[in-house]
Each structure stands twice: as C-alpha cells, then as structure tokens.
Protein backbone atom coordinates (compact mmCIF):
# COMPACT_ATOMS: atom_id res chain seq x y z
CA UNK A 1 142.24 119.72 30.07
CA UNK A 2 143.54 121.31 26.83
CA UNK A 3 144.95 125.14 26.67
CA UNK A 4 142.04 126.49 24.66
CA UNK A 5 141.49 130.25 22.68
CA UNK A 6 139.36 132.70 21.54
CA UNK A 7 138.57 133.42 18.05
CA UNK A 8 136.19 136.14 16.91
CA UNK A 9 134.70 135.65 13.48
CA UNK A 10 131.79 136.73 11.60
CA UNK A 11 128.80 135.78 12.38
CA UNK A 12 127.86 133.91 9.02
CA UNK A 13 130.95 132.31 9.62
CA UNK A 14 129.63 130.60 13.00
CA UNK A 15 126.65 130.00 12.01
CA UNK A 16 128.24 128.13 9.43
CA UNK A 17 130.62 126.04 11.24
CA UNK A 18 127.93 125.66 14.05
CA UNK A 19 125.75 124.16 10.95
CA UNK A 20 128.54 121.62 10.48
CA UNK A 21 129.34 120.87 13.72
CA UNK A 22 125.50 119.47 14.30
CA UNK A 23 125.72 117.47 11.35
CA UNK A 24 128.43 115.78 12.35
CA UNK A 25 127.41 115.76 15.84
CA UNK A 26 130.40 117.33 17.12
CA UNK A 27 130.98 120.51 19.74
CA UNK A 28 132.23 123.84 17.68
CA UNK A 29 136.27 123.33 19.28
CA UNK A 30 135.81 119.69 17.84
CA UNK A 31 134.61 121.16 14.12
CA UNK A 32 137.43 123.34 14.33
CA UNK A 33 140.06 121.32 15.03
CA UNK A 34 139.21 118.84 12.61
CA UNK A 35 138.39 121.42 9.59
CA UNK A 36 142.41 122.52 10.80
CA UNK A 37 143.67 119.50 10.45
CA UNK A 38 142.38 118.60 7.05
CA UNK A 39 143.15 122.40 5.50
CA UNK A 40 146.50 121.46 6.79
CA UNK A 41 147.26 117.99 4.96
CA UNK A 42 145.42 119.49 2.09
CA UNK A 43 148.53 122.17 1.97
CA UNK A 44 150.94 119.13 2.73
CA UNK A 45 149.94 117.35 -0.23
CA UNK A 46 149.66 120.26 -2.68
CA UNK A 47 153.25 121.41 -1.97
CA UNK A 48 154.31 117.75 -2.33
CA UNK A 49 152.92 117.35 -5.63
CA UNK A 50 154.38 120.78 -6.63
CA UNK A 51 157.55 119.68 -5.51
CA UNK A 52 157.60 116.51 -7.65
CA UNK A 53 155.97 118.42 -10.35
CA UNK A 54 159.09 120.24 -10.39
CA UNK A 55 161.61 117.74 -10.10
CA UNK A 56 159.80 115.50 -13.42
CA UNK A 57 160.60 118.65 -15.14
CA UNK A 58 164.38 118.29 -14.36
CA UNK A 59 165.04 115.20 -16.16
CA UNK A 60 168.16 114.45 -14.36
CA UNK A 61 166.98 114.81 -11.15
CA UNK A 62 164.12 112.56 -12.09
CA UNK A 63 166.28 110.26 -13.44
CA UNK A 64 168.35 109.51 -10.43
CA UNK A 65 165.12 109.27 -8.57
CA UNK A 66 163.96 106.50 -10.74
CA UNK A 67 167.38 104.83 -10.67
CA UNK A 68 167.08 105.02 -6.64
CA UNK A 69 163.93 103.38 -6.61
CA UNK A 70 164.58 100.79 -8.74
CA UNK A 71 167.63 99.98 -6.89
CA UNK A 72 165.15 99.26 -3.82
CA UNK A 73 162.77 97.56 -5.56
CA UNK A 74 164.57 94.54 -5.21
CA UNK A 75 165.76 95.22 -0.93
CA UNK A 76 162.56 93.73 0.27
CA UNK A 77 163.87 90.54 -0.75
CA UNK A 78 166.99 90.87 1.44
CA UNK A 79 166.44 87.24 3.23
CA UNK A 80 165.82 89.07 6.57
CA UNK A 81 162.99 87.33 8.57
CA UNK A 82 159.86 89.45 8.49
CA UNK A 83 158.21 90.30 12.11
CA UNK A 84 155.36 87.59 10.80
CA UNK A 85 157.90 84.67 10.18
C-alpha cells in the first residue's frame, strides 16, 4: 500500500475536486494525483519553451543548434540493422 498524507483545504476547494473526481469516476487521492501530474508537465513544458525561446534569441547559439541537427539528420541512415530487420 502507498505512504499516503493529509491535506487540509477549503472547503469549496473539495467540493470542487470531489465534483471532478465523480465525473471521471475516480476516488479523491486518484483526482489528485493525476491533477499533480499534469500541473507538473504543464511547468515542464513551459520552462522548455522559455528556454528555447531564449536560445532563438541568441543567434549563435541557435545556429550551432541547427548545424547539430542537421548533422544528424542524415545518422539514421548509418547502415546499422534496425531491431525490425
């Protein structure tokens, strides 16, 4: 069985996510979890696309990124025998 925690919050708040979690058909710990989980990619993928925001604006940077992936562009082609061949 999983560790498991406490977490007081308001009571809108429950009654909220306890709204959810029947639509879904899923227990509140379930809801939870998964309403975690997607905040959390949601900040993974923000901060990515800030990050490459940032490096387009250094052109030289950016440059040598495009000059990487070109470069392996072509390695798929490498005459190596694929796991399907």
């Amino acid at each position: 069985m999983a560790a498991t925690k406490t977490v007081k919050m308001r009571p809108q708040a429950h009654a909220a996510l306890k709204e959810m979690a029947d639509e879904d058909g899923l227990s509140l710990a379930e809801k939870v979890s998964r309403l975690v989980e997607e905040k959390r990619r949601e900040r993974f993928l923000k901060g990515a696309n800030r990050d490459y925001a940032a490096l387009r604006e250094d052109e030289e940077a950016w440059q040598e990124v495009q000059q990487e992936r070109e470069e392996l562009e072509g390695t798929h082609a490498d005459g190596l025998n694929t796991p399907d061949e």
